[in-house]
Protein backbone atom coordinates (compact mmCIF):
# COMPACT_ATOMS: atom_id res chain seq x y z
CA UNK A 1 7.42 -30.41 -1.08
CA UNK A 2 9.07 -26.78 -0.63
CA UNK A 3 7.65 -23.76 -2.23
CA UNK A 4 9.99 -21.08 -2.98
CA UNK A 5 8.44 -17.60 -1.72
CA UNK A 6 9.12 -15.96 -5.35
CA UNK A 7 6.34 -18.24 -6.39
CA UNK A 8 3.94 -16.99 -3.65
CA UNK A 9 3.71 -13.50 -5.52
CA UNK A 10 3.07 -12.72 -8.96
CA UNK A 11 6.08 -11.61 -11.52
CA UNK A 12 4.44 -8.95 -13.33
CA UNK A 13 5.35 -5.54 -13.52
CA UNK A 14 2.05 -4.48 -12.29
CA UNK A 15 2.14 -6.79 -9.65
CA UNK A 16 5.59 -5.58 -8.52
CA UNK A 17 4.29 -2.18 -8.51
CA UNK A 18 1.67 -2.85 -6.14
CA UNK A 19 4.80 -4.43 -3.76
CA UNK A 20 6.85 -1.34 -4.19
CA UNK A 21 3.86 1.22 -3.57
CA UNK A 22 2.86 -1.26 -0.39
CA UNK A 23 6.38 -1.38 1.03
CA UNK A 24 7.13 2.03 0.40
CA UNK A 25 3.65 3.24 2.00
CA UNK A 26 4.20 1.08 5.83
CA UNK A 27 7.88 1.18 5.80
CA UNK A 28 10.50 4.00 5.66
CA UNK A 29 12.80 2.85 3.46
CA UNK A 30 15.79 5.34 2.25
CA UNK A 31 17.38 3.65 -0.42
CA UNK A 32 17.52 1.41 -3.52
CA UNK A 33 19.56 -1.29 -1.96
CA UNK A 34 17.30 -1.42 1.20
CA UNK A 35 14.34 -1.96 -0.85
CA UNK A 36 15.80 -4.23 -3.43
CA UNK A 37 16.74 -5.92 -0.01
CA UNK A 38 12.67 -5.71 1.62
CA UNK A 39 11.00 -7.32 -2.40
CA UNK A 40 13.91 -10.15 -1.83
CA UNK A 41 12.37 -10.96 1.85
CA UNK A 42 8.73 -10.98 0.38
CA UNK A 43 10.41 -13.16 -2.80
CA UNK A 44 10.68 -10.84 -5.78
CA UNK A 45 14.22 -10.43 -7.67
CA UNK A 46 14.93 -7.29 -8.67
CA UNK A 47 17.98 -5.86 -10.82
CA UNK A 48 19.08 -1.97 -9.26
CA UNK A 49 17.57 -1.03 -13.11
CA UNK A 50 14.29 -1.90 -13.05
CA UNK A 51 13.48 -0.88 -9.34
CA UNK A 52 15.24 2.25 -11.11
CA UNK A 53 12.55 2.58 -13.48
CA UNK A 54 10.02 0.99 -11.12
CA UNK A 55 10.39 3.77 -9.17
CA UNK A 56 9.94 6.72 -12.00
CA UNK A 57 7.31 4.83 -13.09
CA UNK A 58 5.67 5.50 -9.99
CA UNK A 59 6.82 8.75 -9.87
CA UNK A 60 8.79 8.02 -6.29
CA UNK A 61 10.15 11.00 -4.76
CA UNK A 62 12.25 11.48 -1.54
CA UNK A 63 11.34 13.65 1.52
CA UNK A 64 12.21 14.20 4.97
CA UNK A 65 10.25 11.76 7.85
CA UNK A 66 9.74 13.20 11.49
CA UNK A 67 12.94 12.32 12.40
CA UNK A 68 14.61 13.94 9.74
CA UNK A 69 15.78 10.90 7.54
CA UNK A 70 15.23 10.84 4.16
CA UNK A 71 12.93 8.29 2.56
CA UNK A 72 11.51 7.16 -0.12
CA UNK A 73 7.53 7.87 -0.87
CA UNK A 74 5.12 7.35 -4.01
CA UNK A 75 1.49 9.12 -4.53
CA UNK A 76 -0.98 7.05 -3.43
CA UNK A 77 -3.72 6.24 -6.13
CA UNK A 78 -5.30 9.95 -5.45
CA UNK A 79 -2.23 11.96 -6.14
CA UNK A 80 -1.27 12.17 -1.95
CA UNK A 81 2.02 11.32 -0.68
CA UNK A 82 2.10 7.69 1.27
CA UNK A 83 3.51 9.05 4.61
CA UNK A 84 1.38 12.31 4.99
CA UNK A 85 -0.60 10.47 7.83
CA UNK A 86 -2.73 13.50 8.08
CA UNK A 87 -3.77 13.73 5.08
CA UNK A 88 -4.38 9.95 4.74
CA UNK A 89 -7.02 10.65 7.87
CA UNK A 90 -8.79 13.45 5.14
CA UNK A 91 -8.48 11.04 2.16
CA UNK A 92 -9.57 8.11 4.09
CA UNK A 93 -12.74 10.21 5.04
CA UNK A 94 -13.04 11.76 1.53
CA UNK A 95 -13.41 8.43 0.22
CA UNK A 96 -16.09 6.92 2.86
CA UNK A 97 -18.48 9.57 2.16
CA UNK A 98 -18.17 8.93 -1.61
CA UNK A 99 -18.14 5.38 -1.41
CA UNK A 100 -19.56 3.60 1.30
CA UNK A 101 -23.49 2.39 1.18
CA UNK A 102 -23.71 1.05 4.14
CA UNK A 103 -21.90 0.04 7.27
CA UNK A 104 -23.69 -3.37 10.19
CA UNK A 105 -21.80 -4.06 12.92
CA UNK A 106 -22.06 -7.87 12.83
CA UNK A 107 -20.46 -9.49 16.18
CA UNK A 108 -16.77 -7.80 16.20
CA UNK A 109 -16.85 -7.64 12.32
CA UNK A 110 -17.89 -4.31 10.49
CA UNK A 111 -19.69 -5.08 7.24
CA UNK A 112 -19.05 -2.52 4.59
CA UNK A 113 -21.02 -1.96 1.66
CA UNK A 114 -19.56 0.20 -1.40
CA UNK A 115 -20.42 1.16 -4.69
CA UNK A 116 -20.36 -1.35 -7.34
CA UNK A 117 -17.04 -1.88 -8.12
CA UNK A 118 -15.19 0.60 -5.51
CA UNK A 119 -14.64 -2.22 -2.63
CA UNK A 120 -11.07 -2.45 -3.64
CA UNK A 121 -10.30 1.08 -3.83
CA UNK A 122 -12.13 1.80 -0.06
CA UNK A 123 -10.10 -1.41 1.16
CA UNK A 124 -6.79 -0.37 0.27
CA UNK A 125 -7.67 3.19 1.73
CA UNK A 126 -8.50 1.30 5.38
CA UNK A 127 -5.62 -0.74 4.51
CA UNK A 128 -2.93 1.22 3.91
CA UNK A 129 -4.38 3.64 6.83
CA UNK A 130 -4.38 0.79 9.16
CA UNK A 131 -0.73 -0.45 8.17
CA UNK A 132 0.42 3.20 9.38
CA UNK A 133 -1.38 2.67 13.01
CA UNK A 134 -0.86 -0.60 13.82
CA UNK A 135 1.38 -2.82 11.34
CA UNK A 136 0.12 -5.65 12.55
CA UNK A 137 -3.21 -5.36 11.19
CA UNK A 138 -4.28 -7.87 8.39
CA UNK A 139 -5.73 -6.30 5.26
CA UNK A 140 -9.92 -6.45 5.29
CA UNK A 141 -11.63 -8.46 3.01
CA UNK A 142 -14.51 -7.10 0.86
CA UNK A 143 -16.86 -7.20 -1.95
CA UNK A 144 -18.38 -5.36 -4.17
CA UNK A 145 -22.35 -5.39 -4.17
């Protein structure tokens, strides 16, 4: 039995969001088309309208990369840009000392322990930080305790 791959992702504006901000954070991308193009890849159809208004809804913005091109970028959930790599480094720190409880080396795993209910918003910092080193990376899994 096939799956289609617009199955594989929820269809909800929130959801689509999430895509955009994720896409827009680990890849340049410097227009519309190109990222209507990227959510078709990764199975979510997209009129040039909505990713219009996706994109003011998440206040996207344009600036210059270190080559010069223009591309597209979105505040991450603190207010910084997505592609100020520096300043992800400060954030990413920022939010460690607020959040983390406790950190065990276990084997070649690191175990980290947040604040109730602030394991998703550490994760997505190491995420989106580790996207911008080394693509390849998976995301980490965690829990709250």
């Amino acid at each position: 039995m096939h799956m289609s791959s617009a199955a594989a992702f929820p269809s909800t504006k929130s959801a689509r969001h999430e895509m955009i901000r994720d896409l827009l954070a680990s890849e340049s991308i410097g227009s519309q088309e190109a990222l209507r193009s990227r959510l078709a890849q990764r199975g979510i159809d997209v009129t040039q309208t909505t990713l219009s208004r996706d994109l003011m809804d998440l206040r996207a913005t344009k600036v210059r990369n270190a080559s010069g091109t223009l591309i597209y970028t979105v505040p991450d959930h603190d207010g910084g840009a997505t592609h100020d790599g520096e300043a992800a480094n400060v954030r990413l720190a920022r939010w460690c000392q607020l959040l983390l409880v406790t950190s065990v080396k276990v084997g070649n795993q690191l175990v980290l322990r947040t604040q109730v209910g602030a394991a998703n918003l550490l994760a997505s910092s190491i995420d989106l930080r580790a996207a911008r080193k080394s693509p390849e990376l998976s995301p980490a899994t965690t829990r709250s305790s």
